[in-house]
N, C-alpha and C. Protein backbone atom coordinates (compact mmCIF):
# COMPACT_ATOMS: atom_id res chain seq x y z
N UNK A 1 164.43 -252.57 -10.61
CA UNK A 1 165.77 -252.29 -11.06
C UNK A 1 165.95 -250.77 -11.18
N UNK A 2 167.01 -250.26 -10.59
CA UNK A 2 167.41 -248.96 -10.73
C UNK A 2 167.60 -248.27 -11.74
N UNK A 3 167.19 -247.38 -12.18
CA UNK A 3 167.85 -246.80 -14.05
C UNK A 3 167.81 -245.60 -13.55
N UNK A 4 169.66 -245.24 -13.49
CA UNK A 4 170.14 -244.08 -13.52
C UNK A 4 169.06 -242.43 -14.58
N UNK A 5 168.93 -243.25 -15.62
CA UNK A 5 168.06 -242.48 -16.81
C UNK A 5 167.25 -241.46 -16.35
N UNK A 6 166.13 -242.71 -15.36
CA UNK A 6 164.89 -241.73 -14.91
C UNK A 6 165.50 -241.09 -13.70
N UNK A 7 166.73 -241.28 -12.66
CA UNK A 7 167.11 -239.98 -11.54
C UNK A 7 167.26 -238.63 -12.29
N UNK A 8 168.18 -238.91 -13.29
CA UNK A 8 168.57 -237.58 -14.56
C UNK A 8 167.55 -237.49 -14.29
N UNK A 9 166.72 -237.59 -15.27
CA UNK A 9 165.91 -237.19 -15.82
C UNK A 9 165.21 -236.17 -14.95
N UNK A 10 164.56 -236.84 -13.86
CA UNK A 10 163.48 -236.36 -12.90
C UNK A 10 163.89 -234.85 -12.02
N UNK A 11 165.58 -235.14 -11.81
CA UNK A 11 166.41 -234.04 -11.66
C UNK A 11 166.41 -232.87 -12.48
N UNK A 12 166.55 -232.95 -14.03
CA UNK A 12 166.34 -231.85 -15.12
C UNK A 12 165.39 -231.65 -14.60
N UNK A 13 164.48 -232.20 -14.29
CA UNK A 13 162.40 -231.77 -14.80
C UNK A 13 162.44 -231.10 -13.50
N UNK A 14 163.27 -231.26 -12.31
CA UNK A 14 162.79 -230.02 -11.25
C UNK A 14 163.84 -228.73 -11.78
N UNK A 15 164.75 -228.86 -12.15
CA UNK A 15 165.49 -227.39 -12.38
C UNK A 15 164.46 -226.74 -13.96
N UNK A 16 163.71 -227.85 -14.33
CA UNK A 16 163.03 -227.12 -15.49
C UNK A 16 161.61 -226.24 -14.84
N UNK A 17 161.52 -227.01 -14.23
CA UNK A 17 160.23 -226.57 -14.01
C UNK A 17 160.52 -225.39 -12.80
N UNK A 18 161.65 -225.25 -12.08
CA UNK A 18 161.98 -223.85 -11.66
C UNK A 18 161.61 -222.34 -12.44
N UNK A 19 162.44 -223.33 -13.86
CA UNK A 19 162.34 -222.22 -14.73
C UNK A 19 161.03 -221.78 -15.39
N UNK A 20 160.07 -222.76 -15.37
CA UNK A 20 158.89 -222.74 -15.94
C UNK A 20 157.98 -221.65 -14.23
N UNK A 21 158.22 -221.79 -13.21
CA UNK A 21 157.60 -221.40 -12.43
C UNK A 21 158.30 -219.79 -12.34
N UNK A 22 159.85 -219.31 -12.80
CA UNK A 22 159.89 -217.68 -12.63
C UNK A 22 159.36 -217.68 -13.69
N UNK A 23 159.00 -218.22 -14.85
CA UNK A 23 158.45 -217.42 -16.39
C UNK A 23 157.05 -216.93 -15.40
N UNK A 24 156.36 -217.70 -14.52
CA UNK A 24 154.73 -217.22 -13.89
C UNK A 24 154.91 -215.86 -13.50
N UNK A 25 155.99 -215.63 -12.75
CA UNK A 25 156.23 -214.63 -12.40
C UNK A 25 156.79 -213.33 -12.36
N UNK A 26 156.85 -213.32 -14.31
CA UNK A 26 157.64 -212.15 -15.29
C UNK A 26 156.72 -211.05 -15.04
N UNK A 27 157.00 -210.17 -15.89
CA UNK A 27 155.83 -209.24 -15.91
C UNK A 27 155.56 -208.85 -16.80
N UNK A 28 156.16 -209.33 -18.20
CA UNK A 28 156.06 -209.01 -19.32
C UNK A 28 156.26 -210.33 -20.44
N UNK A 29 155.34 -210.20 -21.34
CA UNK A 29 154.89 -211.77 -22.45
C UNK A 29 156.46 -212.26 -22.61
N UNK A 30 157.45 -211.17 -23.20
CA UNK A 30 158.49 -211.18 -23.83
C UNK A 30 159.60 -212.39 -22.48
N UNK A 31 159.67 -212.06 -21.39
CA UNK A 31 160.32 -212.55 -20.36
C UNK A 31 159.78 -213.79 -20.18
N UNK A 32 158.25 -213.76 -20.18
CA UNK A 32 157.63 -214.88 -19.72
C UNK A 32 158.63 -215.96 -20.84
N UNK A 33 158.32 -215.23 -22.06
CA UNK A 33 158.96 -216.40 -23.10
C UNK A 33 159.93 -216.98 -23.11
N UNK A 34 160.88 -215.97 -22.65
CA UNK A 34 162.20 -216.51 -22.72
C UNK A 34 162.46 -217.66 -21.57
N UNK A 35 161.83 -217.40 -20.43
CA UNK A 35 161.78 -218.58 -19.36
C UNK A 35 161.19 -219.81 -19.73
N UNK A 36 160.27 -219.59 -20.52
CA UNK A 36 159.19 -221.29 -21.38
C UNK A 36 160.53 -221.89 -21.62
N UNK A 37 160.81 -220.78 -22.74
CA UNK A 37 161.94 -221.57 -24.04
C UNK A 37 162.90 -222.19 -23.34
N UNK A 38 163.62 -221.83 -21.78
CA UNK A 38 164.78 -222.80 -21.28
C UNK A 38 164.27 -223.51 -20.40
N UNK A 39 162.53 -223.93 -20.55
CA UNK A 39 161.85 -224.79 -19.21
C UNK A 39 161.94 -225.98 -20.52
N UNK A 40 161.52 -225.45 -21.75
CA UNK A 40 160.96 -226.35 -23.06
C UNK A 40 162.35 -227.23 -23.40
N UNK A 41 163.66 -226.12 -23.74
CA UNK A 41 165.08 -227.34 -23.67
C UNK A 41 165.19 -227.81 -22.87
N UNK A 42 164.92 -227.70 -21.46
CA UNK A 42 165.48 -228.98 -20.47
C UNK A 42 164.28 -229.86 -20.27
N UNK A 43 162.88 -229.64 -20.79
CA UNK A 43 162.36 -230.75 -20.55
C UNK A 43 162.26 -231.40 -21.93
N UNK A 44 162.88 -231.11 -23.18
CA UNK A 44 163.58 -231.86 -23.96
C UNK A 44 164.39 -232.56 -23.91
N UNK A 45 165.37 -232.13 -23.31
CA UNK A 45 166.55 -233.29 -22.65
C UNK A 45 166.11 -234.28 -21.71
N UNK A 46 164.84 -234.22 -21.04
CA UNK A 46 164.05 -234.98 -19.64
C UNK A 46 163.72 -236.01 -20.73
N UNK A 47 162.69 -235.58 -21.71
CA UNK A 47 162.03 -236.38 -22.63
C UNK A 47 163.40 -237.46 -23.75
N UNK A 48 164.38 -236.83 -23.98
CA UNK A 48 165.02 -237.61 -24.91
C UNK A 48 165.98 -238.64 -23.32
N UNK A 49 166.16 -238.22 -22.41
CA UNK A 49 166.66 -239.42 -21.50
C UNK A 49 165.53 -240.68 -21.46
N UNK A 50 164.37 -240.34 -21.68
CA UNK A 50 163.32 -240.92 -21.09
C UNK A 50 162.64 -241.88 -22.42
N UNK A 51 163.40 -241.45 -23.75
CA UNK A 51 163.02 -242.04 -25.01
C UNK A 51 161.48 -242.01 -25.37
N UNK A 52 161.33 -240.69 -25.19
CA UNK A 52 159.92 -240.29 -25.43
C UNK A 52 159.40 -239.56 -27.01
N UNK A 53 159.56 -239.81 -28.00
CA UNK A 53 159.88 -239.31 -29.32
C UNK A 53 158.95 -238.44 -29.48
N UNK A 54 157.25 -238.86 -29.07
CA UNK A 54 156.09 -237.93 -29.46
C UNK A 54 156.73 -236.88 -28.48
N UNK A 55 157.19 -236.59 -27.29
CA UNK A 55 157.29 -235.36 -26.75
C UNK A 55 158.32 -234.90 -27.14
N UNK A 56 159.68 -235.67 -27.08
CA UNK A 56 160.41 -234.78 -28.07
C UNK A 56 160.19 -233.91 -29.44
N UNK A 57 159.36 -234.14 -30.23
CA UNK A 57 158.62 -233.81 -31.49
C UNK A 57 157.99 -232.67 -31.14
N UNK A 58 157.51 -232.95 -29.86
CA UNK A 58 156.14 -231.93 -29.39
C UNK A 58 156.85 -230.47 -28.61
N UNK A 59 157.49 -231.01 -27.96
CA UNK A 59 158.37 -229.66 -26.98
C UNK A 59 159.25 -228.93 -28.65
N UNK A 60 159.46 -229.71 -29.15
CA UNK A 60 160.41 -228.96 -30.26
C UNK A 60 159.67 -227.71 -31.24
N UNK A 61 158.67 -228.58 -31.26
CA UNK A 61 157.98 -227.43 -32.06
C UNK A 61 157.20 -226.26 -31.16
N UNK A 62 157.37 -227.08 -29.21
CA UNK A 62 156.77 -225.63 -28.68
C UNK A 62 158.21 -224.64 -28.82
N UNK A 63 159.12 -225.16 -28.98
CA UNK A 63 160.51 -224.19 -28.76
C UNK A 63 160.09 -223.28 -30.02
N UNK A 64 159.62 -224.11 -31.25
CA UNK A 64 159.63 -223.15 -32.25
C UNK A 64 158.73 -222.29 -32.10
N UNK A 65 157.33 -222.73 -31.95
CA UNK A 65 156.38 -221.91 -31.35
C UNK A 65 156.87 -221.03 -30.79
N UNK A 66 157.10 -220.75 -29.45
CA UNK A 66 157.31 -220.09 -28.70
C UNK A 66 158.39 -218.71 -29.08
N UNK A 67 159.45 -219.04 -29.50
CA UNK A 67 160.42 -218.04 -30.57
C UNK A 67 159.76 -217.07 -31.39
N UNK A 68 158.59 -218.08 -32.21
CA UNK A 68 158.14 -216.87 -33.07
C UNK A 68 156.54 -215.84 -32.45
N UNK A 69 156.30 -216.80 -31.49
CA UNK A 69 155.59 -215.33 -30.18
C UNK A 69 156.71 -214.62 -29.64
N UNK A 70 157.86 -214.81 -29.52
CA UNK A 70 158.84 -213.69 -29.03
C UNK A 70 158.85 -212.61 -29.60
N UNK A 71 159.13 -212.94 -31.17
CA UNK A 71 159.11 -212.20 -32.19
C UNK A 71 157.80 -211.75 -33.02
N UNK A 72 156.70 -212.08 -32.30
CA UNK A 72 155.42 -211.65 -32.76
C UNK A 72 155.60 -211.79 -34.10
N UNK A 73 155.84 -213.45 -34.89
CA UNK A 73 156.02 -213.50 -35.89
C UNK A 73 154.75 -214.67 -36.45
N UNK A 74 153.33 -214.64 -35.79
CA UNK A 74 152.36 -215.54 -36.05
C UNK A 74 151.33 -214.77 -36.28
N UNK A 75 150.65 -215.77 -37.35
CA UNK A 75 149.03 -215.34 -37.94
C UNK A 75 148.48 -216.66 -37.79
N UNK A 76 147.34 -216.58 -38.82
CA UNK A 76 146.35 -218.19 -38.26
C UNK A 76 147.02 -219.09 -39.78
N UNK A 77 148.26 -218.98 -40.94
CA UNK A 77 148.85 -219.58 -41.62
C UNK A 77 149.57 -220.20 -40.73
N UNK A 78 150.35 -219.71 -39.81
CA UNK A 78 151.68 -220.15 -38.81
C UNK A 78 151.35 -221.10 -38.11
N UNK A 79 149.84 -220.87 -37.30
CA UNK A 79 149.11 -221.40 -36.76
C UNK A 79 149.08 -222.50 -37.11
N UNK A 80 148.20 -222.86 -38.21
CA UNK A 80 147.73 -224.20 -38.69
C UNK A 80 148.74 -224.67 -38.70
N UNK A 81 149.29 -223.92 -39.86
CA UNK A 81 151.15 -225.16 -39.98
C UNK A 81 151.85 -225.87 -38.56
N UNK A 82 152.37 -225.01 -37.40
CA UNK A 82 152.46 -225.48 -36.73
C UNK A 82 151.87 -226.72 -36.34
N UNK A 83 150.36 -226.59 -36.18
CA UNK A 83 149.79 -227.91 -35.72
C UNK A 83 149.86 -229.27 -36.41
N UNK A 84 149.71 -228.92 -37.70
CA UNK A 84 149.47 -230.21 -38.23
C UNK A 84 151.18 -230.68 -38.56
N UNK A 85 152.05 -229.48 -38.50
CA UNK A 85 153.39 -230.40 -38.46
C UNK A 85 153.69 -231.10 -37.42
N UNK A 86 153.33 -230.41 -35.92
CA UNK A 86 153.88 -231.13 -34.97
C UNK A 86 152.66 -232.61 -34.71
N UNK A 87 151.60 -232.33 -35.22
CA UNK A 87 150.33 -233.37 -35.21
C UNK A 87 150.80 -234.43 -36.23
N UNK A 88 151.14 -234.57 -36.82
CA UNK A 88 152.07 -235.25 -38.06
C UNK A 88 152.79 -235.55 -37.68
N UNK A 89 153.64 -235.56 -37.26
CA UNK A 89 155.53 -235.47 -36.52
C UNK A 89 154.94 -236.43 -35.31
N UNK A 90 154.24 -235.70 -34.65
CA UNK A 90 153.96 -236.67 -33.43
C UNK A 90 153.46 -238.14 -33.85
N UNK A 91 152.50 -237.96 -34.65
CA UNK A 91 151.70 -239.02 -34.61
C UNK A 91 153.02 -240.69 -35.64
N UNK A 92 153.40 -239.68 -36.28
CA UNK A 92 154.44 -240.47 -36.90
C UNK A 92 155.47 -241.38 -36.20
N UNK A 93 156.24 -240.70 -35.26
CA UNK A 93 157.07 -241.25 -34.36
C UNK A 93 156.64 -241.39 -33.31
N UNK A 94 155.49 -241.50 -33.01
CA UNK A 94 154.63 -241.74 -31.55
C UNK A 94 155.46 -243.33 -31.28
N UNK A 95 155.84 -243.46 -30.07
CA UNK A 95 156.14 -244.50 -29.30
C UNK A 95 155.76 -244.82 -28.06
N UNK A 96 154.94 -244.39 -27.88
CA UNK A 96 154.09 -244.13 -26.32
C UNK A 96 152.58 -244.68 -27.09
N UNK A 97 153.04 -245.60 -28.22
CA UNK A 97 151.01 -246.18 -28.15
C UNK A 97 150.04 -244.85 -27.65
N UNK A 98 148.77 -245.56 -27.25
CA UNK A 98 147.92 -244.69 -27.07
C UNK A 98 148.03 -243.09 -26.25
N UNK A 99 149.08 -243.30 -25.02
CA UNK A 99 149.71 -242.24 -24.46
C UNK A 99 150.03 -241.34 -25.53
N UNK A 100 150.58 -241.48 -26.20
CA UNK A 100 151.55 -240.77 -27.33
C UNK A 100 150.72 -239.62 -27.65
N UNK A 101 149.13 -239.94 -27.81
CA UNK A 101 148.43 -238.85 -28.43
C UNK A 101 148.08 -237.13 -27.14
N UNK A 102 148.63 -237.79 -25.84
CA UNK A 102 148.34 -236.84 -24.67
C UNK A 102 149.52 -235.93 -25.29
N UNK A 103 150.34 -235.85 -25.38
CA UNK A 103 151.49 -234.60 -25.75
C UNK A 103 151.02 -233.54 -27.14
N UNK A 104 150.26 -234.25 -27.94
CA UNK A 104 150.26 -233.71 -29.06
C UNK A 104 148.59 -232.84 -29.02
N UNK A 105 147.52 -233.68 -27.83
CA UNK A 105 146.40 -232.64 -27.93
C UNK A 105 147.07 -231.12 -26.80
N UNK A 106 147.73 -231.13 -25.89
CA UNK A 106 148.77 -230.60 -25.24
C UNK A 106 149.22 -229.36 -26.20
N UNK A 107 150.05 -229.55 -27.23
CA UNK A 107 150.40 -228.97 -27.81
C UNK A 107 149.88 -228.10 -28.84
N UNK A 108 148.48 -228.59 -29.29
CA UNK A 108 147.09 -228.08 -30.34
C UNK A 108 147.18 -227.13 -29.75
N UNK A 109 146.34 -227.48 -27.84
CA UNK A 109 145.96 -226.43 -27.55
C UNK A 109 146.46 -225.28 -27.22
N UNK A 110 148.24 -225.62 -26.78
CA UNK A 110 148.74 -224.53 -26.26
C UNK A 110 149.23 -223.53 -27.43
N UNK A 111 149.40 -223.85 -28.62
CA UNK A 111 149.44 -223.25 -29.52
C UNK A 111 148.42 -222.79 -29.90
N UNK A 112 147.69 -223.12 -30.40
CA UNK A 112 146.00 -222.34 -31.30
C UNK A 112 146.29 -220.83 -30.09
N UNK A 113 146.19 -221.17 -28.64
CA UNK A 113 145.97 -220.53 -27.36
C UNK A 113 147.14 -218.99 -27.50
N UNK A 114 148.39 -219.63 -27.73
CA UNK A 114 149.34 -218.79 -27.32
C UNK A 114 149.83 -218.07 -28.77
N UNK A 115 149.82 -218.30 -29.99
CA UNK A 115 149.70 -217.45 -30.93
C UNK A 115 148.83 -216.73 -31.35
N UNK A 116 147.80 -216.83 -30.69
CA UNK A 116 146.42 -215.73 -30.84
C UNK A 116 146.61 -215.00 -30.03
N UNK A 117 147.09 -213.07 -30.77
CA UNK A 117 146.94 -212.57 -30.04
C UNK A 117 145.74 -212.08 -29.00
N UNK A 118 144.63 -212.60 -29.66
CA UNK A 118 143.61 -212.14 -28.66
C UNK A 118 143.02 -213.19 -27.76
N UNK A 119 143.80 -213.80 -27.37
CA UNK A 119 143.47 -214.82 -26.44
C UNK A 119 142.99 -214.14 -25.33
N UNK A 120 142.31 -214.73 -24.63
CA UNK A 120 141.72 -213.81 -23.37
C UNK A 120 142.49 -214.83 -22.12
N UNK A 121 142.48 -214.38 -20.94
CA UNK A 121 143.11 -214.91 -19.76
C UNK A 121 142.18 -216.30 -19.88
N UNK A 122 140.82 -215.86 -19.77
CA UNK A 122 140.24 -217.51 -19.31
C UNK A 122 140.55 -218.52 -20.60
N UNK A 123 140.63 -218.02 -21.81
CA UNK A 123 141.14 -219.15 -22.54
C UNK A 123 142.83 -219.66 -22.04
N UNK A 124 143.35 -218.84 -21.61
CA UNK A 124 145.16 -219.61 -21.23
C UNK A 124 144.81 -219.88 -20.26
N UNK A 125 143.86 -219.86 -19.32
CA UNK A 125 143.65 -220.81 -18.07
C UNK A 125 142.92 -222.26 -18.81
N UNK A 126 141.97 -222.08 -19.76
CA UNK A 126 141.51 -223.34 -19.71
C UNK A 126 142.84 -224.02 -20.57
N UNK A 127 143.44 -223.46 -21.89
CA UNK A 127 144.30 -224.05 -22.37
C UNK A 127 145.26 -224.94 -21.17
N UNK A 128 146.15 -224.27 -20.29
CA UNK A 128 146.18 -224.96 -19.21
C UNK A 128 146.05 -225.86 -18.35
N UNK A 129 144.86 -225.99 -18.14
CA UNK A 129 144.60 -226.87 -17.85
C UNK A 129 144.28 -228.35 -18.31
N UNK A 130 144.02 -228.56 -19.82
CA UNK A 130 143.99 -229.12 -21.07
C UNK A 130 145.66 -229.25 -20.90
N UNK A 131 146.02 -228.55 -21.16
CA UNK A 131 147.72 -228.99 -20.91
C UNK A 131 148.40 -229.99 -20.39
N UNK A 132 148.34 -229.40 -19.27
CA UNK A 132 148.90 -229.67 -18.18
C UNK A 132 148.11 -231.30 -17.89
N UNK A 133 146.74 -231.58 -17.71
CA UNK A 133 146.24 -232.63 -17.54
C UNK A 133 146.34 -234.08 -18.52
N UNK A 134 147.16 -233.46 -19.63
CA UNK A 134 147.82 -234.31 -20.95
C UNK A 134 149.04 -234.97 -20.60
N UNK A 135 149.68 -233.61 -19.96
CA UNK A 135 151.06 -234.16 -19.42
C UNK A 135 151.24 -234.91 -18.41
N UNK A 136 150.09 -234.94 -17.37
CA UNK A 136 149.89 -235.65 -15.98
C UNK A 136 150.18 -236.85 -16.78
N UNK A 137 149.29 -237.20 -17.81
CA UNK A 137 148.97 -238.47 -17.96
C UNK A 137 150.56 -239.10 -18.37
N UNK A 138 150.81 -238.38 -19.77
CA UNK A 138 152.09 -238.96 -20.13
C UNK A 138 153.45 -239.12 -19.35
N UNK A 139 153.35 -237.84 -18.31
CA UNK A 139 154.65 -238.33 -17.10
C UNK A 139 154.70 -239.50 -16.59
N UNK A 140 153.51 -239.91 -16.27
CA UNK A 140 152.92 -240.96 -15.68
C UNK A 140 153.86 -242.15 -16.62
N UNK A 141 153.47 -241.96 -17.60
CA UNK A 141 154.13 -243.19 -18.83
C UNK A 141 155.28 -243.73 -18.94
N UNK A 142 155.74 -241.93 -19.17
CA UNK A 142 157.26 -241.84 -19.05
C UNK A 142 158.14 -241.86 -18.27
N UNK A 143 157.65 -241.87 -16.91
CA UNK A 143 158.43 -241.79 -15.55
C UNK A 143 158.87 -240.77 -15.21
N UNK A 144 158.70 -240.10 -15.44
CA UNK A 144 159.16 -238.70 -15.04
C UNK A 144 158.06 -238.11 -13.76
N UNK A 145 157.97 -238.39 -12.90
CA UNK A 145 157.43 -238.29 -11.40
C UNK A 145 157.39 -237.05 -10.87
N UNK A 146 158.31 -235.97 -11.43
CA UNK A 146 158.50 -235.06 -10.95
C UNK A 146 157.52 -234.17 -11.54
N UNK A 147 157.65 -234.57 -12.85
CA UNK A 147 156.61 -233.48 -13.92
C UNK A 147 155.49 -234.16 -13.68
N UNK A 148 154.87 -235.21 -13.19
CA UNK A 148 153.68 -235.45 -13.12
C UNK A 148 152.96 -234.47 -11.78
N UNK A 149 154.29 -234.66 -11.15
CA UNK A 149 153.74 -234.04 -9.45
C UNK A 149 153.21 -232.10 -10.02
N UNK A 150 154.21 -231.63 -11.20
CA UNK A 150 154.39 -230.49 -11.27
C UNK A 150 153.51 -229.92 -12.28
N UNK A 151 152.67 -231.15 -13.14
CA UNK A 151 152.13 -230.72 -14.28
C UNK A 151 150.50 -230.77 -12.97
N UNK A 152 150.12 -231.63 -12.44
CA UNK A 152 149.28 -231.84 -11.61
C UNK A 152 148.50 -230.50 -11.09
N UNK A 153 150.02 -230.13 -10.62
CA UNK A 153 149.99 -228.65 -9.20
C UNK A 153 149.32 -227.66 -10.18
N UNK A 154 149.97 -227.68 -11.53
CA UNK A 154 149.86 -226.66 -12.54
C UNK A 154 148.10 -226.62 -12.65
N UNK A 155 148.06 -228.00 -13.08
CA UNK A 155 146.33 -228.13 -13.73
C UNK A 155 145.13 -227.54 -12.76
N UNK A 156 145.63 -227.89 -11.46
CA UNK A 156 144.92 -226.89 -10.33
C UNK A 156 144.88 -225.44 -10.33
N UNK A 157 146.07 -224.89 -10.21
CA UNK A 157 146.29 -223.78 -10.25
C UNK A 157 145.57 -223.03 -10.63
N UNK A 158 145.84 -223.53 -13.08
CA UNK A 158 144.74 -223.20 -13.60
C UNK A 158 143.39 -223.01 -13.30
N UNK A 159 143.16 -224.02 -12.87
CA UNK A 159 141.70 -224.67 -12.28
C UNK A 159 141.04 -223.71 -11.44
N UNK A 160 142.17 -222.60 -10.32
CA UNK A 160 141.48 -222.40 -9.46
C UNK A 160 141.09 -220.92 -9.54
N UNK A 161 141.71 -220.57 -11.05
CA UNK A 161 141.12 -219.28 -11.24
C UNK A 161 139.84 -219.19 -11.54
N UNK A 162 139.31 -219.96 -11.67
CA UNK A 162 137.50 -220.32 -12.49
C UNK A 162 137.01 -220.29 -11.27
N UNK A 163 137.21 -220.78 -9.97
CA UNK A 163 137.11 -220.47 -8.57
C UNK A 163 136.63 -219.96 -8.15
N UNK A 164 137.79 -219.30 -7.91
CA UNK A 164 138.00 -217.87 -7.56
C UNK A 164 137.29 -216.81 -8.01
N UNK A 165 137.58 -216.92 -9.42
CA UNK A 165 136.43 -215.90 -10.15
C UNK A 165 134.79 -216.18 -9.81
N UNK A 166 134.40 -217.47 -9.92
CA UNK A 166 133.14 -217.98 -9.49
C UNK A 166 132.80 -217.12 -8.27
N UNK A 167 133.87 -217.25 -6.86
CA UNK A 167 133.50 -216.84 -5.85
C UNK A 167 133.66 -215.61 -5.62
N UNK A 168 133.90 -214.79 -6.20
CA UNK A 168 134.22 -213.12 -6.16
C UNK A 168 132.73 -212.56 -6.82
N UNK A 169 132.31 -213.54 -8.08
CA UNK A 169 130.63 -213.15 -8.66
C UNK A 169 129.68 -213.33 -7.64
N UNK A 170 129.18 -214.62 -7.01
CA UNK A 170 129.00 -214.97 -5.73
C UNK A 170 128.95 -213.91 -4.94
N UNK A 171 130.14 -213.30 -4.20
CA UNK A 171 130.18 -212.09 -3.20
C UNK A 171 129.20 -211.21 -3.40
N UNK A 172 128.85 -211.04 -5.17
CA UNK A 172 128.87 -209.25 -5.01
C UNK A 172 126.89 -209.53 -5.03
């Protein structure tokens, strides 16, 4: 049976994930952010067509997240809080059963990851990939086909800087 719901839907999640793919290609944290934050509302709107509550819960608090790295307004208090509200929040209105819990380890990590300022590159690659391989699963759930195809591409990506780097040590 056809459900208009998931075409929306799958439609937002490619104009989101446009936006999620120029944030790759900012050149500065501040830009990068601002591109998350309008990849994070439209794949909020993907997730509430799709009646996904743990990710709605979860993208919401990356919106908040994400705002207060704009504003370089996090320590490891902000930190925690964040997690265990959106870890709480999620787990509360989880409606995705066992799935439910892929959005919210997703979100641990990309937070602990992205409010530390001293994150190093290979930790936001592995965060990443931890990510992204959370979301494979739950697109999957949720129907959203597009973000599975796009969270997928992502988890490689990540993936292939460890590679790469491997094979450049290798060379020398």
């Amino acid at each position: 049976m056809f459900d208009l719901r998931i075409l929306i839907a799958n439609i937002v999640t490619v104009i989101a994930q446009l936006f999620l793919l120029h944030a790759s290609t900012r050149k500065t944290k501040k830009e990068t952010i601002v591109f998350q934050l309008v990849f994070l509302v439209l794949i909020s709107i993907t997730n509430i067509l799709l009646n996904s509550i743990t990710s709605i819960i979860v993208n919401s608090m990356a919106i908040l997240r994400n705002i207060l790295a704009y504003y370089d307004k996090s320590n490891n208090v902000i930190t925690v809080l964040m997690v265990l509200i959106s870890t709480s929040l999620g787990l509360y209105f989880n409606n995705n059963g066992i799935f439910g819990i892929f959005p919210i380890i997703a979100n641990i990590s990309e937070t602990v990851t992205i409010l530390n300022p001293k994150s190093t590159i290979a930790q936001i690659k592995i965060s990443g990939i931890i990510s992204n391989s959370c979301w494979v699963i739950m697109t999957i759930v949720i129907k959203n086909y597009v973000g599975t195809i796009f969270d997928f591409m992502a988890a490689i990506g990540y993936a292939s800087y460890f590679f790469q780097k491997n094979k450049s040590h290798q060379l020398k």
